[in-house]
Protein backbone atom coordinates (compact mmCIF):
# COMPACT_ATOMS: atom_id res chain seq x y z
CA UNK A 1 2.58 20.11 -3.98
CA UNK A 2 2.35 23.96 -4.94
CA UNK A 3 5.55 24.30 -3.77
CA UNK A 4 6.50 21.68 -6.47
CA UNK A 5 4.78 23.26 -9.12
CA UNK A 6 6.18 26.25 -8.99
CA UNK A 7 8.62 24.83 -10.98
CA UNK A 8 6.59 25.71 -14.00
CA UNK A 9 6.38 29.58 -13.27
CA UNK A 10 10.10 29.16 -12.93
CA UNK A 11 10.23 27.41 -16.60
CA UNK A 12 7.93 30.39 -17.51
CA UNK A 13 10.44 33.19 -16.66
CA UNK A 14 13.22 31.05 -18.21
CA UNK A 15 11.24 31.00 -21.55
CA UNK A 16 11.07 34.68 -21.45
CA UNK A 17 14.84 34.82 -20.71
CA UNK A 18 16.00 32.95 -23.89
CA UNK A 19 12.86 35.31 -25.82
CA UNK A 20 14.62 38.16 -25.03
CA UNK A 21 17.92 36.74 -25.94
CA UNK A 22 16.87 35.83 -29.19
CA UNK A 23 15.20 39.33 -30.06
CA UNK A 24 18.71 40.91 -28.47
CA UNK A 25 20.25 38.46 -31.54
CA UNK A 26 17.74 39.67 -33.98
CA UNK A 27 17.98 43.56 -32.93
CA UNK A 28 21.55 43.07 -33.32
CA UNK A 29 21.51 41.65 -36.85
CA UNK A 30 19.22 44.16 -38.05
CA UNK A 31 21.65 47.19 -36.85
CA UNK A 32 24.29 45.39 -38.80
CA UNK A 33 22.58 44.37 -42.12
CA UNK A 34 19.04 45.86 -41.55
CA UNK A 35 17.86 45.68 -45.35
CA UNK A 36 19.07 41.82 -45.25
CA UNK A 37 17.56 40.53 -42.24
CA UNK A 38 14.35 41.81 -43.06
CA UNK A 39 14.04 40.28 -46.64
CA UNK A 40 15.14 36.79 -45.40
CA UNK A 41 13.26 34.10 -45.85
CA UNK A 42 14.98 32.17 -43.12
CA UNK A 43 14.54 34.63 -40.45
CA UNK A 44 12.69 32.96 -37.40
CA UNK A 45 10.17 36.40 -37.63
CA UNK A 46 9.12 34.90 -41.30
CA UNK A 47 8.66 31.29 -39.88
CA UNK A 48 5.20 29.93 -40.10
CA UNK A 49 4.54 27.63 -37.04
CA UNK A 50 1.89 25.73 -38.30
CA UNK A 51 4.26 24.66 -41.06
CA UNK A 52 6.57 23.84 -38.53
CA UNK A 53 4.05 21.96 -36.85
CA UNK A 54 3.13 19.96 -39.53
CA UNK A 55 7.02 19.29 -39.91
CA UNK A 56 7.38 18.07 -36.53
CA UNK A 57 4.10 16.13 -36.28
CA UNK A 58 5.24 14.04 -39.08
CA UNK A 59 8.36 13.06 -37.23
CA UNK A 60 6.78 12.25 -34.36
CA UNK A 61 5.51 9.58 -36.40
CA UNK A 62 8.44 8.37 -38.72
CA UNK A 63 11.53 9.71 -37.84
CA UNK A 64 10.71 9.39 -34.41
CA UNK A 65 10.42 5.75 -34.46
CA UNK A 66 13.95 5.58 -34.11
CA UNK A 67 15.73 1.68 -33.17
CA UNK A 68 15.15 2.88 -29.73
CA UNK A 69 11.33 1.25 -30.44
CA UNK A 70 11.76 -1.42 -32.90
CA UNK A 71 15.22 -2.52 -31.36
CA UNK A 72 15.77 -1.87 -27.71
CA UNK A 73 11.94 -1.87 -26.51
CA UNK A 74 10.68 -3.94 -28.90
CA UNK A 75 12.54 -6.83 -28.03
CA UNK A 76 13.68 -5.96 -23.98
CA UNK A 77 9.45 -5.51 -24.24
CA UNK A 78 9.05 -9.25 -25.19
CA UNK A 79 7.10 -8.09 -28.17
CA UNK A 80 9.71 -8.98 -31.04
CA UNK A 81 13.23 -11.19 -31.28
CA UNK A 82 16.02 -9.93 -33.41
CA UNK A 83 17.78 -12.83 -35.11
CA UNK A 84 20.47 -11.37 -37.02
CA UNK A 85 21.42 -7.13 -36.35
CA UNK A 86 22.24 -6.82 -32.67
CA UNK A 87 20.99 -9.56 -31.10
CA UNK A 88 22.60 -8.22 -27.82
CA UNK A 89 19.79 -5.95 -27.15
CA UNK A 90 17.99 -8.97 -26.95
CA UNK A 91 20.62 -10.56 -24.49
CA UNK A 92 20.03 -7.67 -21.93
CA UNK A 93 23.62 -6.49 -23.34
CA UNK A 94 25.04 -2.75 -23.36
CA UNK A 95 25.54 -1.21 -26.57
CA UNK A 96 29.47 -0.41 -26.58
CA UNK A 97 28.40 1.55 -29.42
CA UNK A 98 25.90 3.21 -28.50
CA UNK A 99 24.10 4.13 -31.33
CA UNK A 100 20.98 2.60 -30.39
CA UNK A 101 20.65 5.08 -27.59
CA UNK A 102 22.17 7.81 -30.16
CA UNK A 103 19.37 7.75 -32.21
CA UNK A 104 16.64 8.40 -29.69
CA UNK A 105 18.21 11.01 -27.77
CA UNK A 106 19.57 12.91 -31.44
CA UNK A 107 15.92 12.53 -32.80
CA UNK A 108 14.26 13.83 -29.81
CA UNK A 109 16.83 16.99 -29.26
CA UNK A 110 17.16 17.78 -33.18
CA UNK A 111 14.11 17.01 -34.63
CA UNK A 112 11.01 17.11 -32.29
CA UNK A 113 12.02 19.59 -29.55
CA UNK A 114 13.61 21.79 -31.69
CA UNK A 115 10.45 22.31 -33.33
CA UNK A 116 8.62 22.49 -30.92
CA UNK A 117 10.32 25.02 -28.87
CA UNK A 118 10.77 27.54 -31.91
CA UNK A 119 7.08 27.47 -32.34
CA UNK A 120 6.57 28.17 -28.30
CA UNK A 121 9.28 31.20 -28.99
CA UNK A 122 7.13 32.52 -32.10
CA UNK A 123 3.47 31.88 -30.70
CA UNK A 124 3.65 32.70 -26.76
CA UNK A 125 2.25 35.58 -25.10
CA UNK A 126 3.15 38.74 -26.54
CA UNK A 127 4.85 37.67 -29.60
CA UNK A 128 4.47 38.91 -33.36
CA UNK A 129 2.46 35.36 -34.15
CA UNK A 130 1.02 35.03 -30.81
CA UNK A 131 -1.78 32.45 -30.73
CA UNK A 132 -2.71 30.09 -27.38
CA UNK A 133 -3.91 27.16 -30.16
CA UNK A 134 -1.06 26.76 -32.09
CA UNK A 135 0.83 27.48 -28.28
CA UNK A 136 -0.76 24.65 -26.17
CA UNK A 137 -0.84 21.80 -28.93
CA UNK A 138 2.74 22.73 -29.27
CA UNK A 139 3.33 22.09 -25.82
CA UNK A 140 1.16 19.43 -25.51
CA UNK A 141 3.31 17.77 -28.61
CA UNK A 142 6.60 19.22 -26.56
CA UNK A 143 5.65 17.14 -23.19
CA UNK A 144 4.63 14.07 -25.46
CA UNK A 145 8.80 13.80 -26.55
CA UNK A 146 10.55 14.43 -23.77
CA UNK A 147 8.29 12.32 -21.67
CA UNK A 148 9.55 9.57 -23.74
CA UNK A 149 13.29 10.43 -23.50
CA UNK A 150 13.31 10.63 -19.67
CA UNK A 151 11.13 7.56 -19.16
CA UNK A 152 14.08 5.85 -21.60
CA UNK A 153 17.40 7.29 -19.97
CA UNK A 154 16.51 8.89 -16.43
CA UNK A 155 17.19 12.39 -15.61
CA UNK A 156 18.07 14.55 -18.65
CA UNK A 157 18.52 18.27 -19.98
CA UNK A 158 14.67 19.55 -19.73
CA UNK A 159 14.69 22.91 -18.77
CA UNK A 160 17.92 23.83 -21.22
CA UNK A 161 16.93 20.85 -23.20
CA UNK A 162 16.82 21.97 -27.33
CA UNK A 163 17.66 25.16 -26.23
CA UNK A 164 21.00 24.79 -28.74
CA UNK A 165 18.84 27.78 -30.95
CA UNK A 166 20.03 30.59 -28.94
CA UNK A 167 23.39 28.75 -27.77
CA UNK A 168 22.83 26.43 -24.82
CA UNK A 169 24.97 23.92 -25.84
CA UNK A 170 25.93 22.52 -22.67
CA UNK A 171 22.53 21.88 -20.85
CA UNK A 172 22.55 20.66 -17.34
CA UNK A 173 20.36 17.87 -16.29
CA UNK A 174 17.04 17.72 -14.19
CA UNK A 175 15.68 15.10 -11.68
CA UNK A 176 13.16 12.36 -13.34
CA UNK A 177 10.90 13.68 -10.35
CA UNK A 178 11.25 17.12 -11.11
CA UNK A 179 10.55 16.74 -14.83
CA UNK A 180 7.49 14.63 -14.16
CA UNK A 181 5.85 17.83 -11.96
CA UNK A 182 6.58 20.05 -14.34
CA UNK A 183 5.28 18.12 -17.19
CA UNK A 184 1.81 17.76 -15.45
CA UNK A 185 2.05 20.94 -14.57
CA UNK A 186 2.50 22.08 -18.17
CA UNK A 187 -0.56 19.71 -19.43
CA UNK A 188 -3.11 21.02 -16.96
CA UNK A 189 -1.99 24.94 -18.02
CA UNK A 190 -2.42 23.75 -21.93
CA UNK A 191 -5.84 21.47 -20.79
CA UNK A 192 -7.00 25.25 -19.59
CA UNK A 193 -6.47 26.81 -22.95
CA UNK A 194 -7.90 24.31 -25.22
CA UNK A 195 -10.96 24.45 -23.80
CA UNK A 196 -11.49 28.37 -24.52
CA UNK A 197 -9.44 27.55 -27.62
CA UNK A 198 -10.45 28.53 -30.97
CA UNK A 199 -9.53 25.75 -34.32
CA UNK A 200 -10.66 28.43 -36.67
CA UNK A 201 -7.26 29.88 -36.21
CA UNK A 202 -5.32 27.36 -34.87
CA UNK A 203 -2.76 25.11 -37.82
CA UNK A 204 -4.91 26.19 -40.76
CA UNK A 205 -4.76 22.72 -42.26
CA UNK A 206 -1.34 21.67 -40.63
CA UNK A 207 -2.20 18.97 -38.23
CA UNK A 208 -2.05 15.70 -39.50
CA UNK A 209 -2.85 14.41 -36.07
CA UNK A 210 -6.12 15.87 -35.04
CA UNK A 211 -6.88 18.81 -38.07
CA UNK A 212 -7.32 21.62 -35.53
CA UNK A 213 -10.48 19.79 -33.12
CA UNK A 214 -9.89 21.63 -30.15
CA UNK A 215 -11.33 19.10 -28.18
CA UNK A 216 -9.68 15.91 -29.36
CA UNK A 217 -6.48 18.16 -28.22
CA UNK A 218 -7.91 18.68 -24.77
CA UNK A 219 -8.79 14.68 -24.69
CA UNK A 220 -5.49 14.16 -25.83
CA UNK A 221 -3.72 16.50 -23.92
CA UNK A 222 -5.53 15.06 -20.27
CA UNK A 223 -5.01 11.58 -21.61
CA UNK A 224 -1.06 12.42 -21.66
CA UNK A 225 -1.30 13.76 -18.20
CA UNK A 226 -3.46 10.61 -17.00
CA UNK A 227 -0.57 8.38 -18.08
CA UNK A 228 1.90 10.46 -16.50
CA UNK A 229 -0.01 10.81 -13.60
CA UNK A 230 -0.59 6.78 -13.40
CA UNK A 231 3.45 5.92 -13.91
CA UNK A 232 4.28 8.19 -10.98
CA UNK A 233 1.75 6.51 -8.56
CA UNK A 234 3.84 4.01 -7.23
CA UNK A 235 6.87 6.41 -6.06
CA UNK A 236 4.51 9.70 -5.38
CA UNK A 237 0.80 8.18 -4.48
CA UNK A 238 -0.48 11.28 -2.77
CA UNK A 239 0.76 13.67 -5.58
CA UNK A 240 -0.22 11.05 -8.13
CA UNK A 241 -3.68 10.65 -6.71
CA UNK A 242 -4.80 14.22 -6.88
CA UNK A 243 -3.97 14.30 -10.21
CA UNK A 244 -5.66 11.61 -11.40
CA UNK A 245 -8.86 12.74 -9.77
CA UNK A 246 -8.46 16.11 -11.90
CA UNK A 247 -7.75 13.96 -15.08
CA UNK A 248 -10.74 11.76 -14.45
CA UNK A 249 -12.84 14.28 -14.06
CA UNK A 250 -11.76 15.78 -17.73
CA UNK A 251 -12.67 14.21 -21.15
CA UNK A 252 -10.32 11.45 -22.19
CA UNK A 253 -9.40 9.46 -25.24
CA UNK A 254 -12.49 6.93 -24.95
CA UNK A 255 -13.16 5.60 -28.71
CA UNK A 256 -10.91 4.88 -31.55
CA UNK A 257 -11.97 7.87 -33.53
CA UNK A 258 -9.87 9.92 -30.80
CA UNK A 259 -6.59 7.69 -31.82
CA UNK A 260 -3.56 9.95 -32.19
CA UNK A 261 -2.38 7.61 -34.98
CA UNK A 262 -0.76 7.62 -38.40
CA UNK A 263 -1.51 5.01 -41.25
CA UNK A 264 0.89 4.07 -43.51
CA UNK A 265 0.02 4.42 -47.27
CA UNK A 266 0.77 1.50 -49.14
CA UNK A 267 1.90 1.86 -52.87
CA UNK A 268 5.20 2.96 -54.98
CA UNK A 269 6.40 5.97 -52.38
CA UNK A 270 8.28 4.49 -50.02
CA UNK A 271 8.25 7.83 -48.33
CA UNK A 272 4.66 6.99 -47.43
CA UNK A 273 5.23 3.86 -46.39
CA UNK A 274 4.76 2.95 -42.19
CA UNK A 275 8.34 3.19 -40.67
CA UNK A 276 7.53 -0.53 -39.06
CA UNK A 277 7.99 -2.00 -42.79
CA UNK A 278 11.10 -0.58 -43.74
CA UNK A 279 12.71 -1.34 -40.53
CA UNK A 280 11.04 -4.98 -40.14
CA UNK A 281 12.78 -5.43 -43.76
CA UNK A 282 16.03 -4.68 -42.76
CA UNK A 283 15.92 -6.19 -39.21
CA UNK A 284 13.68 -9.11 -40.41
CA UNK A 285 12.83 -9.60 -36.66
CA UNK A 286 10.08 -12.37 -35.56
CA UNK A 287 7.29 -12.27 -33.12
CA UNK A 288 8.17 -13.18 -29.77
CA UNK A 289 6.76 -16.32 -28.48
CA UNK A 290 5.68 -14.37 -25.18
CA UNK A 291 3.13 -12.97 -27.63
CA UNK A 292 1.90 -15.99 -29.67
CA UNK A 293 1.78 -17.99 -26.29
CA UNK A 294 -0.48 -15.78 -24.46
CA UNK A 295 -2.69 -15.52 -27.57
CA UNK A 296 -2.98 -19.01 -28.12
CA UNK A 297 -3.47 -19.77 -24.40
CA UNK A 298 -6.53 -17.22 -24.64
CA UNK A 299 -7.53 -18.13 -27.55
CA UNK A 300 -7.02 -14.71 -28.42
CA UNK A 301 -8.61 -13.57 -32.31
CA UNK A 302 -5.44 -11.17 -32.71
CA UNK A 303 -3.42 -13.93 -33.16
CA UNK A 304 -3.45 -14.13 -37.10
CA UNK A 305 -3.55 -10.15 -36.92
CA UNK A 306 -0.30 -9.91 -34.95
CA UNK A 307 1.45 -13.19 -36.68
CA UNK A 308 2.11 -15.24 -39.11
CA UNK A 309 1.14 -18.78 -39.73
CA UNK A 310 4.67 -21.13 -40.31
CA UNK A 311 4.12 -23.76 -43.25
CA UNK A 312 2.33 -26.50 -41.10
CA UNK A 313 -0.65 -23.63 -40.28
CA UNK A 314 0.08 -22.93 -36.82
CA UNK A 315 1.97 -20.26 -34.72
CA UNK A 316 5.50 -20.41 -33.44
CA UNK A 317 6.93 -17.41 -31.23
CA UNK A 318 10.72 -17.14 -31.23
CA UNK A 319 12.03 -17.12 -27.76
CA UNK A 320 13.88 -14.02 -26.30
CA UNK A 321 17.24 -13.34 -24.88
CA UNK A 322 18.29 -17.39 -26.00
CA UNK A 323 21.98 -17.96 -25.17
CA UNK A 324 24.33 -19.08 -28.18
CA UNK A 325 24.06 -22.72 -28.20
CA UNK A 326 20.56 -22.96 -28.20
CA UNK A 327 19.48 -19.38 -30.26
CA UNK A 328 22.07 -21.62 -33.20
CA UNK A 329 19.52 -24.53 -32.75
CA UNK A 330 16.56 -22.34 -32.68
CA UNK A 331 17.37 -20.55 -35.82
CA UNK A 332 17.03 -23.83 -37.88
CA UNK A 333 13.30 -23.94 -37.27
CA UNK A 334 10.42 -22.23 -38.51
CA UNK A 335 9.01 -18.97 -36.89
CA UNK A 336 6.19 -16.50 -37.22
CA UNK A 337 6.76 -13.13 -38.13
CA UNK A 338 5.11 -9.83 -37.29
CA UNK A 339 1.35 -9.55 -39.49
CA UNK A 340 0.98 -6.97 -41.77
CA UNK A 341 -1.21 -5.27 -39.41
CA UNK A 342 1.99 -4.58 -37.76
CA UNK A 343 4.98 -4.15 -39.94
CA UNK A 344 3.25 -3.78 -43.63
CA UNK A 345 3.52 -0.92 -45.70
CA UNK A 346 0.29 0.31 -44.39
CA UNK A 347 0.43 -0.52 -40.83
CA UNK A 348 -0.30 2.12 -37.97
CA UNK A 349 1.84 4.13 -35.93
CA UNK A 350 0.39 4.85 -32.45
CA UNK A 351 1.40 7.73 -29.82
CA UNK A 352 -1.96 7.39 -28.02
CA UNK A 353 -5.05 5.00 -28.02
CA UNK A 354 -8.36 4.96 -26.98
CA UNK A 355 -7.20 1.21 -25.26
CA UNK A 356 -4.53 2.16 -22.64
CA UNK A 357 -6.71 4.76 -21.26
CA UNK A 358 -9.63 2.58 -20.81
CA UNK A 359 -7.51 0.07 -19.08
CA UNK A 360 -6.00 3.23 -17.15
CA UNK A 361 -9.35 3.79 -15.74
CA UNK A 362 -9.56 -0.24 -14.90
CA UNK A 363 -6.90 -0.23 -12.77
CA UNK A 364 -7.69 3.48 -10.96
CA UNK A 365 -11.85 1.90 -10.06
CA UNK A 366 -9.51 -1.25 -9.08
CA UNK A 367 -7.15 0.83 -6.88
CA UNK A 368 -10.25 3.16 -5.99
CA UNK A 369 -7.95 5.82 -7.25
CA UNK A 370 -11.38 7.29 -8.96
CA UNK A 371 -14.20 5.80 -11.00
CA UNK A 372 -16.01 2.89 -10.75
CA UNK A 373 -16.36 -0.93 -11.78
CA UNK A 374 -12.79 -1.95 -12.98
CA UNK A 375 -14.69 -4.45 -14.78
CA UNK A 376 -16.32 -2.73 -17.17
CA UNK A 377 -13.15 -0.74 -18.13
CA UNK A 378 -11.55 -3.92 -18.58
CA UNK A 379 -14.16 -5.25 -21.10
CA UNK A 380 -14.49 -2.01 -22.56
CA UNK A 381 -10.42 -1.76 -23.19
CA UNK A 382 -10.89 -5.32 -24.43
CA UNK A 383 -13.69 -4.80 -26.92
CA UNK A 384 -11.96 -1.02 -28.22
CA UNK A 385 -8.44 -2.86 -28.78
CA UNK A 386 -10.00 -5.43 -30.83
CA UNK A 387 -11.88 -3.26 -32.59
CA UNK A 388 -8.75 -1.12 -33.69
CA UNK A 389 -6.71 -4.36 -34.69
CA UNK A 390 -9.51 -4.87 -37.11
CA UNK A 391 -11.36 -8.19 -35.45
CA UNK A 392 -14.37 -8.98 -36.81
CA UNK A 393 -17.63 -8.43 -34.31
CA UNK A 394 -18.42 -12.13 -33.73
CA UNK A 395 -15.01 -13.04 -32.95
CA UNK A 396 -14.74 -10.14 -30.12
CA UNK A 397 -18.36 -10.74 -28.93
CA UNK A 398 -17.24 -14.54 -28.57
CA UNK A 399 -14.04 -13.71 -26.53
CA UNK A 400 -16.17 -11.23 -24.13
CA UNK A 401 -17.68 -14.47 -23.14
CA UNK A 402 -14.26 -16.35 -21.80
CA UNK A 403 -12.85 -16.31 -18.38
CA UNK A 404 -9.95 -13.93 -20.04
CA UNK A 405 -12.46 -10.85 -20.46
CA UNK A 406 -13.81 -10.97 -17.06
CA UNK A 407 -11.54 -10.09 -14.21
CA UNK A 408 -11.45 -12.37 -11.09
CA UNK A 409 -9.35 -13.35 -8.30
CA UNK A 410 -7.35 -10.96 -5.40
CA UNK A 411 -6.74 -6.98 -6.35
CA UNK A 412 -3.28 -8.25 -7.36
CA UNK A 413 -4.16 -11.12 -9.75
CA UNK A 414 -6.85 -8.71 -11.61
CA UNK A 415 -4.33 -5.81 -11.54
CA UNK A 416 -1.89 -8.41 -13.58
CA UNK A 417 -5.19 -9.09 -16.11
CA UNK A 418 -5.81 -5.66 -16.71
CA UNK A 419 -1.51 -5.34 -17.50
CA UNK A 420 -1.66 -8.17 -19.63
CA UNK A 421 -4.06 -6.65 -22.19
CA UNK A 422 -2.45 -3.28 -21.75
CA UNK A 423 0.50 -4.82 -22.39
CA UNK A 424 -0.83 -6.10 -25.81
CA UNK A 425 -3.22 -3.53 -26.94
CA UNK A 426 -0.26 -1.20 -26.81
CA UNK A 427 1.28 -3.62 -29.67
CA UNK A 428 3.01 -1.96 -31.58
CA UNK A 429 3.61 1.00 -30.05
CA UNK A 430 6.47 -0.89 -27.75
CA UNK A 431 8.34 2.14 -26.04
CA UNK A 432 4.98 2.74 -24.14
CA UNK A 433 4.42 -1.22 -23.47
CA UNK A 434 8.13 -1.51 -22.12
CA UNK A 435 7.53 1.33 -19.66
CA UNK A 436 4.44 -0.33 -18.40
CA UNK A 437 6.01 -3.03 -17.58
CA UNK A 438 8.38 -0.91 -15.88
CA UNK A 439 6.45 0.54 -13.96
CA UNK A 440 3.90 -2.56 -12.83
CA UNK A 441 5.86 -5.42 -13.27
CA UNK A 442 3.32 -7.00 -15.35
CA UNK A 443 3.61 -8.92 -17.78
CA UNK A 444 6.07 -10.91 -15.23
CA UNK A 445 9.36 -11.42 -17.25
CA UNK A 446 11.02 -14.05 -15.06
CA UNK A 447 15.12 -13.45 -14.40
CA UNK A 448 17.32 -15.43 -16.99
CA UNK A 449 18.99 -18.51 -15.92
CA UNK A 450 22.50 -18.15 -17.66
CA UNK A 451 21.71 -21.69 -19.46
CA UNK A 452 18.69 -21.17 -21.85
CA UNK A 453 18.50 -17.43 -21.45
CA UNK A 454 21.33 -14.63 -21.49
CA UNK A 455 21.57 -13.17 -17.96
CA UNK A 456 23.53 -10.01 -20.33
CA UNK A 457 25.03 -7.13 -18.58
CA UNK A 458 22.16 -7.08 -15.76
CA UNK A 459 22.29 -10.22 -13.80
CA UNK A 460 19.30 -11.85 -15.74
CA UNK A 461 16.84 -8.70 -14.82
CA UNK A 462 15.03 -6.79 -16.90
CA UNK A 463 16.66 -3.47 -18.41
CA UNK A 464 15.04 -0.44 -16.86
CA UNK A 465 16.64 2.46 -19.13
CA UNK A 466 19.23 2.88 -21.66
CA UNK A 467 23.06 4.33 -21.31
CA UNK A 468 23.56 8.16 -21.85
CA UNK A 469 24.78 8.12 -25.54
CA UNK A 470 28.65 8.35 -25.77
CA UNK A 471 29.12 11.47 -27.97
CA UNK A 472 26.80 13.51 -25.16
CA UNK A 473 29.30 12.67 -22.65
CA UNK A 474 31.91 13.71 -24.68
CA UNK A 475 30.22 17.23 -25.23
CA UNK A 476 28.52 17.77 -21.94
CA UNK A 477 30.94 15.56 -19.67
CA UNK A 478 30.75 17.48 -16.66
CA UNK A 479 26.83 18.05 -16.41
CA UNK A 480 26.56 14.25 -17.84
CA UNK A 481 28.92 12.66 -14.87
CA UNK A 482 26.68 14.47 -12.76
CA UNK A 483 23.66 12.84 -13.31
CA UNK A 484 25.58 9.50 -13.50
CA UNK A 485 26.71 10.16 -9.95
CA UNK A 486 22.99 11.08 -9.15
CA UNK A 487 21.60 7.84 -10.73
CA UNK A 488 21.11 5.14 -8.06
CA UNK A 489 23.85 2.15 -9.57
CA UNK A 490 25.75 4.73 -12.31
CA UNK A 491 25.28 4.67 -15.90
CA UNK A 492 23.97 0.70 -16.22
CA UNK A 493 20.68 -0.85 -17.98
CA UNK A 494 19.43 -2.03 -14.88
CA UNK A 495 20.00 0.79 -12.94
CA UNK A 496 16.52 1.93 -12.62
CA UNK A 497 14.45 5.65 -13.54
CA UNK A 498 12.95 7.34 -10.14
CA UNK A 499 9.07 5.66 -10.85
CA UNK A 500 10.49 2.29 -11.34
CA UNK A 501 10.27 1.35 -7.92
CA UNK A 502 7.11 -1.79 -7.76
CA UNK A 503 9.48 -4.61 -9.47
């Protein structure tokens, strides 16, 4: 284990490396053109980070909802159906294309890491703007993105990843496994400094996502590590294990007023608008019927939250992955669509909630991986998801009395009830829902039959990443046919990420 995570002292020294490169580059230019360098505005020593914070922040939460999320995970997730614009995702087939994989690994690389790693340059230890707040929320924000790219494509560029500032342009690729350690390693060395951290001088009104509360960071930051911790313990329970104990015994995300979340503002700027209603109208996607049935079986009060009624007053799902001859019949009839709650103007955008990690701490009392009475949790995660989706009190005080809000049954049927309303209080934050599926199998997606259902490009299974985008392997070929050769089944959907292993 401390073996492993010396991987992050290693990450340390290379950090220092690329400083010292890029103050060689700026010495340089200010032999050359001395008078110039130092009156320009655009020189990285006249940067502000917090304003590049606030920048990147902000694209966390629209750019970064790229089709990756309402496309490929929204609908391989069993949350939405596309009907019209590229129904193959849908059909579990590969984009030839490949801009749906583009986008996500461009929007990551350009405009989150980027940021981020510019603002580690300018704020680290011994810099001009030196300052541990501005440093560990940054890093916190820095682990947050390229958790989600490696969770969607495998192994990727991490420790050269976003380095293209002081010219690595051809990155090589690290392990899933490796990333993973030093991630957690990274969150528990930021968890350290937030809690002597100081907001007084931290983003000085640049953070729209917690304004400077150095202890929602530190619940934030160990709430991040929890989940990374949790989708690991399948493939590494020992090292998993120890680090949930340490992230149990640290403040979490436990109430909705610790939500890292961004409302949409409803109104004439569009720019203000949630990303989920600009791309619901253009996709005009509907709500999948593995949604509205397990509502309606559950008698779930979401379900006019999360859908809409069809003209006869009742709820109709559209079916995923529905082969040609029947999706033409299908199409005929009348379907629900996403609620406001979820697509309108206003609706939220989610990176964390109060929800998963309560039903994080359900299934770790469940698995006696720490805590105690996975019931509880489970009611608790119940009651706080509900809560968020705006149901009224009555209506969630009357579903805490059904057989769905208590678990019962074997260790493996309540671990499946606990996934289940993970699974929907993540709604609709659907990259994180996909991966939990992922990694627990739960909610149980059955294999397609080739007759109703499109068996795609994976044999009927569900897709467990996305292809490496086709203009990075015609940039980077030879680092990107490495980790192809490294990747258990090549460059496929179904070949599976390292902590996919429990399907």
């Amino acid at each position: 284990m401390k073996m492993k995570f010396l991987i992050r002292s290693s990450m340390m020294r290379y950090t220092s490396i690329i400083t010292g490169l890029l103050l060689i580059f700026i010495l340089n230019a200010c032999d050359k053109r001395f008078e110039e360098v130092n009156t320009n505005p655009n020189g990285i020593s006249d940067v502000d980070p917090a304003h590049l914070f606030a920048t990147a922040a902000r694209a966390q939460f629209r750019s970064g909802i790229t089709p990756y999320d309402y496309q490929m995970a929204g609908q391989i997730g069993h949350i939405f159906t596309g009907v019209f614009v590229e129904r193959f995702i849908d059909q579990y087939e590969q984009d030839l294309s490949g801009s749906t994989y583009e986008s996500l690994y461009n929007t990551v690389y350009q405009s989150l890491i980027r940021y981020y790693h510019e603002i580690l340059l300018l704020t680290g230890p011994g810099m001009e703007k030196e300052n541990a707040f501005q440093y560990a929320v940054a890093d916190v924000m820095a682990v947050l993105s390229f958790s989600k790219l490696t969770d969607a494509f495998g192994d990727i560029p991490y420790f050269n990843g976003g380095l293209g500032v002081v010219g690595e342009m051809k990155p090589v690729y690290d392990s899933q496994e490796t990333i993973y350690l030093d991630m957690i390693e990274r969150l528990r060395m930021d968890i350290e400094t937030l809690k002597q951290a100081d907001g007084s001088v931290g983003l000085i009104g640049q953070d729209p996502i917690f304004k400077d509360d150095p202890e929602l960071w530190l619940r934030f930051a160990n709430s991040l590590r929890l989940r990374l911790a949790m989708r690991m313990r399948h493939v590494e329970p020992a090292t998993a294990a120890d680090i949930i104990t340490e992230c149990l015994a640290e403040p979490l995300l436990t109430s909705n007023l610790h939500n890292a979340v961004q409302l949409g503002i409803e109104g004439d700027n569009s720019q203000l608008f949630s990303p989920w209603y600009g791309t619901f109208s253009y996709y005009n996607f509907r709500i999948s019927d593995r949604v509205v049935t397990r509502l309606e079986s559950t008698n779930d009060p979401r379900l006019p939250i999360y859908a809409t009624q069809i003209s006869d007053s009742t709820y109709k799902g559209f079916q995923n992955g529905l082969v040609e001859e029947v999706f033409s019949e299908e199409i005929q009839l009348e379907h629900s669509f996403p609620g406001e709650h979820l697509v309108g103007q206003g609706a939220p955008t989610y990176l964390m909630t109060a929800a998963e990690i309560t039903f994080l701490q359900a299934e770790c009392a469940l698995f006696n991986l720490g805590g105690t009475d996975a019931n509880a949790h489970y009611r608790n995660g119940i009651q706080i998801a509900m809560e968020r989706a705006g149901v009224e009190p009555e209506d969630i005080a009357a579903f805490l009395e059904t057989e769905t809000a208590t678990l019962s049954g074997t260790q493996e049927e309540q671990f499946e009830q606990i996934c289940e309303q993970m699974w929907l209080a993540f709604i609709p934050n659907t990259a994180e829902a996909y991966a939990m599926m992922r990694r627990t199998g739960y909610p149980h997606i059955p294999e397609r039959d080739g007759i109703v259902t499109d068996r795609g490009d994976t044999e009927g299974e569900l897709p467990s990443r996305l292809i490496y985008p086709l203009s990075e392997k015609q940039r980077n070929t030879e680092n990107v046919q490495k980790a192809i050769n490294d990747l258990p089944g090549g460059d496929e959907l179904k070949s599976r990420v390292w902590w996919d292993v429990r399907r």
